[in-house]
C-alpha atoms as a PDB file:
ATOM      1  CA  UNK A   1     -12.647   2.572 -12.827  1.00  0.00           C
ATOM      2  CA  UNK A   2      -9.729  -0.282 -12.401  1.00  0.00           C
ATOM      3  CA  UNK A   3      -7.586   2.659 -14.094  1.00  0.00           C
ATOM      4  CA  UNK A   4      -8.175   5.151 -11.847  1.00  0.00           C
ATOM      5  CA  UNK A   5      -7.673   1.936  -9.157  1.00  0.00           C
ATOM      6  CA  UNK A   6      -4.577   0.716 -10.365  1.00  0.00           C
ATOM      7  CA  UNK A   7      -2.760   4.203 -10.740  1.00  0.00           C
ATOM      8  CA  UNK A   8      -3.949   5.478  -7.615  1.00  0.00           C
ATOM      9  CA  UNK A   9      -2.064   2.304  -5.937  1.00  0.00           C
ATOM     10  CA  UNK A  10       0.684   3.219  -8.000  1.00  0.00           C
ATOM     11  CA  UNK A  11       1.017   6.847  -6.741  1.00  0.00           C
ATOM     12  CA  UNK A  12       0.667   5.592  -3.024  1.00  0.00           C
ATOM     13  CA  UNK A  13       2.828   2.894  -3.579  1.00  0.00           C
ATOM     14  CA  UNK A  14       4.339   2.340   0.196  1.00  0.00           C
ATOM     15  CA  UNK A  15       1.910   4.071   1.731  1.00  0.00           C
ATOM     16  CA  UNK A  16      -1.525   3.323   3.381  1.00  0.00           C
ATOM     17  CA  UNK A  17      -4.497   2.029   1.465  1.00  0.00           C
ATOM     18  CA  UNK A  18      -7.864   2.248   2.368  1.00  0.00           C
ATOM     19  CA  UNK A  19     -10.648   0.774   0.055  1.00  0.00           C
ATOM     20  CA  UNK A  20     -13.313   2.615   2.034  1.00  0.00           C
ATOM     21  CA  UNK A  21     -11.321   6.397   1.470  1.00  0.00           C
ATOM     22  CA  UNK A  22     -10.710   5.086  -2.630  1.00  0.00           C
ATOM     23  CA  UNK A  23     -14.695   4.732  -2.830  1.00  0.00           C
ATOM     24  CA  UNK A  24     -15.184   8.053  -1.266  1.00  0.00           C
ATOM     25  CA  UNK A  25     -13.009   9.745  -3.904  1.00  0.00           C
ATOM     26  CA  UNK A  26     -14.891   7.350  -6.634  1.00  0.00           C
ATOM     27  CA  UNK A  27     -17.830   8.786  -5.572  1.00  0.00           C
ATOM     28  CA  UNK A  28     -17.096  12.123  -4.981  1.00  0.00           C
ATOM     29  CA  UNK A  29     -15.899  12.186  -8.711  1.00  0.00           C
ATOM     30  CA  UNK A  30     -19.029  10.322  -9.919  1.00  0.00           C
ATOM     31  CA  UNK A  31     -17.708   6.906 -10.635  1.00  0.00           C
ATOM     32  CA  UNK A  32     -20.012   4.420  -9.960  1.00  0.00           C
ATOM     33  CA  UNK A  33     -18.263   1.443  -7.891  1.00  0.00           C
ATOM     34  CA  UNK A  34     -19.046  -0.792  -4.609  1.00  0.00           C
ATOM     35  CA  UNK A  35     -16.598  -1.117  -1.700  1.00  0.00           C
ATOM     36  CA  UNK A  36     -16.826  -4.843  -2.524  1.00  0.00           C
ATOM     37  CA  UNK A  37     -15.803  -4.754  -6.118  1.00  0.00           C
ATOM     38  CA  UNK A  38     -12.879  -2.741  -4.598  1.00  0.00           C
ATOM     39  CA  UNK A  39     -11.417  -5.364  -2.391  1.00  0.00           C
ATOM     40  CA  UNK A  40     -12.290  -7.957  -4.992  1.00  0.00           C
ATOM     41  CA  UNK A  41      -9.830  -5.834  -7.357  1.00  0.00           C
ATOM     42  CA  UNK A  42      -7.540  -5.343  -4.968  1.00  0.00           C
ATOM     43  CA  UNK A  43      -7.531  -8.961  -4.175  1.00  0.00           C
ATOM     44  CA  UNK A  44      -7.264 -10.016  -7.493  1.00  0.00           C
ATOM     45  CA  UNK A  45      -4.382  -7.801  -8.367  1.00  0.00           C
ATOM     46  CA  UNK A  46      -2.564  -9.018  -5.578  1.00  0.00           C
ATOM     47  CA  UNK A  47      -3.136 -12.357  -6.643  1.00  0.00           C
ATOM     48  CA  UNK A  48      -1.663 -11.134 -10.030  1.00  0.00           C
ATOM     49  CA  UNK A  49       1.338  -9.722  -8.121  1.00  0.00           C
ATOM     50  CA  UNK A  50       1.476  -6.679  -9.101  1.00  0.00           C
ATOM     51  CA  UNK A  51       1.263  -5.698  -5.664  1.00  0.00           C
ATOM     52  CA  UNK A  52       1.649  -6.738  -2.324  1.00  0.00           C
ATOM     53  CA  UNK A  53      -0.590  -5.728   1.025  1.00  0.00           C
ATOM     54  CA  UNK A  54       1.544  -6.324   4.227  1.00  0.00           C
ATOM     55  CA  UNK A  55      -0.771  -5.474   7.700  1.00  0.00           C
ATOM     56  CA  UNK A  56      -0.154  -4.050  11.022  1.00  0.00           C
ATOM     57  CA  UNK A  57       2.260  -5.752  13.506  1.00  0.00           C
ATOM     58  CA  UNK A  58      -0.640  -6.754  16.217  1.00  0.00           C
ATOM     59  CA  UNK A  59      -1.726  -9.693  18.091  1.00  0.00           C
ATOM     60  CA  UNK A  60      -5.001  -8.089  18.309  1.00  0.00           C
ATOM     61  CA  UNK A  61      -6.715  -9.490  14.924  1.00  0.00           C
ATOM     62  CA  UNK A  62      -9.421  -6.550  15.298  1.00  0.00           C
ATOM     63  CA  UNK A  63      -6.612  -4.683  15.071  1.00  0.00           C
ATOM     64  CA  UNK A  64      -5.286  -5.611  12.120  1.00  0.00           C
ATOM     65  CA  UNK A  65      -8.665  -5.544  10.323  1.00  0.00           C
ATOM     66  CA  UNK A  66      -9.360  -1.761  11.170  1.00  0.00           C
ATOM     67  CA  UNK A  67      -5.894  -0.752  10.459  1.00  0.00           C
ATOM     68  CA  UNK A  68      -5.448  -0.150   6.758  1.00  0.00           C
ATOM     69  CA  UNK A  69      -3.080  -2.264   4.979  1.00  0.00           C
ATOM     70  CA  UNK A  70       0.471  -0.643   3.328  1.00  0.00           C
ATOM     71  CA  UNK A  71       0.291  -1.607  -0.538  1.00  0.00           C
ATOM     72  CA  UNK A  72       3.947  -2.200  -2.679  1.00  0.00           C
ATOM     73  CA  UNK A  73       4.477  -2.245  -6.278  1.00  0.00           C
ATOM     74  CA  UNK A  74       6.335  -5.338  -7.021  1.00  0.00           C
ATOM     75  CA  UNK A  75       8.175  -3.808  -9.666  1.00  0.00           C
ATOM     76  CA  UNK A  76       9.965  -0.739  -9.060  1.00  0.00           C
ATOM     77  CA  UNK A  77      10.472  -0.300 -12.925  1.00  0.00           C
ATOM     78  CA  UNK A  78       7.201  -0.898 -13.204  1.00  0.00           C
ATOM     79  CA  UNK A  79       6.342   1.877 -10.320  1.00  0.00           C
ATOM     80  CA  UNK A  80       8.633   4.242 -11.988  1.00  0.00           C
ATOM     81  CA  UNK A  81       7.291   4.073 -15.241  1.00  0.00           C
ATOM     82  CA  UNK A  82       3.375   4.611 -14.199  1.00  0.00           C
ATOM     83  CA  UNK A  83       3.769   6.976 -12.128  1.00  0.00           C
ATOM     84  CA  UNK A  84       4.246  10.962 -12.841  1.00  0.00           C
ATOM     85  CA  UNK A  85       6.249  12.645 -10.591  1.00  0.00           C
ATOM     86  CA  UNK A  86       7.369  15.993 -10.348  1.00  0.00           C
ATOM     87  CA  UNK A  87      10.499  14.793  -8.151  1.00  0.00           C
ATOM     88  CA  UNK A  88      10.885  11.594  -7.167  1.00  0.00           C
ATOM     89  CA  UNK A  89      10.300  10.552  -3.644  1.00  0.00           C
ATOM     90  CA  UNK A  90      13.205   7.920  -3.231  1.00  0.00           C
ATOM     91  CA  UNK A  91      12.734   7.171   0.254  1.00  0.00           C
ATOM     92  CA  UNK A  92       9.519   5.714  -0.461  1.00  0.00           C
ATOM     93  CA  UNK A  93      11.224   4.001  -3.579  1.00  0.00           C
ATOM     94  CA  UNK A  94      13.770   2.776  -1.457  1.00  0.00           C
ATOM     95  CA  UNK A  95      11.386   1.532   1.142  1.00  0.00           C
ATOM     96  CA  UNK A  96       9.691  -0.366  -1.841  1.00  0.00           C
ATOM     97  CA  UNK A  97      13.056  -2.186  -2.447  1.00  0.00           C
ATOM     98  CA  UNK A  98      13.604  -2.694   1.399  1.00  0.00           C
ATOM     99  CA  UNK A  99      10.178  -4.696   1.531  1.00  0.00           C
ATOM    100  CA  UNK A 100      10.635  -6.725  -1.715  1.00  0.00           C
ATOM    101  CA  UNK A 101      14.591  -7.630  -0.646  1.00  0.00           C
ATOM    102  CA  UNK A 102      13.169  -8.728   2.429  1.00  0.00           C
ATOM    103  CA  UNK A 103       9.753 -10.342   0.824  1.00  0.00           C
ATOM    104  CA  UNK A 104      12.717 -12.530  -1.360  1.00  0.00           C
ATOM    105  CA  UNK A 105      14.058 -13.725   1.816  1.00  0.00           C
ATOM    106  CA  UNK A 106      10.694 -15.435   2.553  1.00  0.00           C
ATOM    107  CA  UNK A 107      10.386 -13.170   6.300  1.00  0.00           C
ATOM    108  CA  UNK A 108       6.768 -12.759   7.232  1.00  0.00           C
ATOM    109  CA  UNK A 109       7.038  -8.777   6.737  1.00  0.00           C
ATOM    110  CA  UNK A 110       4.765  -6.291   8.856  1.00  0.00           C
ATOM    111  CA  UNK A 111       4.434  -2.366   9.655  1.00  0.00           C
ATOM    112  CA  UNK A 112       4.612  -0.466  12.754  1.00  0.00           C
ATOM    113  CA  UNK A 113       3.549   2.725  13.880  1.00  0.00           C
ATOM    114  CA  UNK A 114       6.021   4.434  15.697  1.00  0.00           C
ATOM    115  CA  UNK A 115       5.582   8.236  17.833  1.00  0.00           C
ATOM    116  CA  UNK A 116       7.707  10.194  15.594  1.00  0.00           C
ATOM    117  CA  UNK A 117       5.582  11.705  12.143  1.00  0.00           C
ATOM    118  CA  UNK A 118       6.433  10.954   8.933  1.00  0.00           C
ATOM    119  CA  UNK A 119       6.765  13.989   6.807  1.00  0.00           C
ATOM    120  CA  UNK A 120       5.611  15.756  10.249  1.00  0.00           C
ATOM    121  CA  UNK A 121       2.057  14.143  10.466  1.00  0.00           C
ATOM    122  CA  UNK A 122       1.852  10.586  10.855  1.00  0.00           C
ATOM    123  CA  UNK A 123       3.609   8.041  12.800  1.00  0.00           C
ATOM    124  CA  UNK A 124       6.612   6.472  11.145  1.00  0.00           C
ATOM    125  CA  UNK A 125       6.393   3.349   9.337  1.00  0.00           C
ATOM    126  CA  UNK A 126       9.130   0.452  10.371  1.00  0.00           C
ATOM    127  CA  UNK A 127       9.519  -2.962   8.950  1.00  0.00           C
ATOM    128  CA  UNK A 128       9.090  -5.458  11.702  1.00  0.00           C
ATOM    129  CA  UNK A 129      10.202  -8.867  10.574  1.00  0.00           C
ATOM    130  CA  UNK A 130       9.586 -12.253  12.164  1.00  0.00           C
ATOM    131  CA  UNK A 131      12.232 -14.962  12.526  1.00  0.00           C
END
């Protein structure tokens, strides 16, 4: 199960994660797993830094609880080489690099939502940095 974890961050790498929606695909595939031993993995990978979780720009913190978390791979070698991929997407590899060059620079790095979709459905993610 921490495979199918681990490369599943990998493909969304820059993207969205929810632990709830992971345990719905477990489960719909018939892997046995709790939505706790999900954040606990997620947590402890973090902790391992292979990744990073950066939240929603709110003052609100119930806002920032119910809004899903964008995960990056801290190595974009790393991201590169475990993930297949028809073409690449280097936008999303490029926002990966964006985060971590600003991550270096010690900036307290969250996302915002903005009206205009990305890839025509969702709102557009933006780095929002604080001084």
């Amino acid at each position: 199960m921490l495979k199918y974890f681990v490369r599943h961050i990998m493909n969304s790498s820059g993207q969205k994660f929810s632990a709830n929606k992971f345990y719905n695909t477990m489960k719909s595939m018939s892997i046995k797993c709790t939505k706790n031993s999900l954040y606990e993995y997620s947590d402890h990978l973090t902790d391992a830094f292979l990744f990073y979780k950066i939240s929603i720009n709110s003052r609100s913190a119930k806002s920032r609880l119910i809004n899903p978390a964008k995960i990056y791979t801290i190595n974009t070698g790393l991201l590169t080489a475990m993930t297949f991929r028809n073409s690449y997407n280097y936008g999303l590899l490029l926002e990966n690099m964006l985060f971590m060059h600003l991550r270096r620079g010690e900036h307290d790095v969250k996302y915002i939502n903005t009206k205009y979709g990305q890839h025509g459905q969702h709102g557009f993610m933006c780095f929002c940095k604080r001084l």
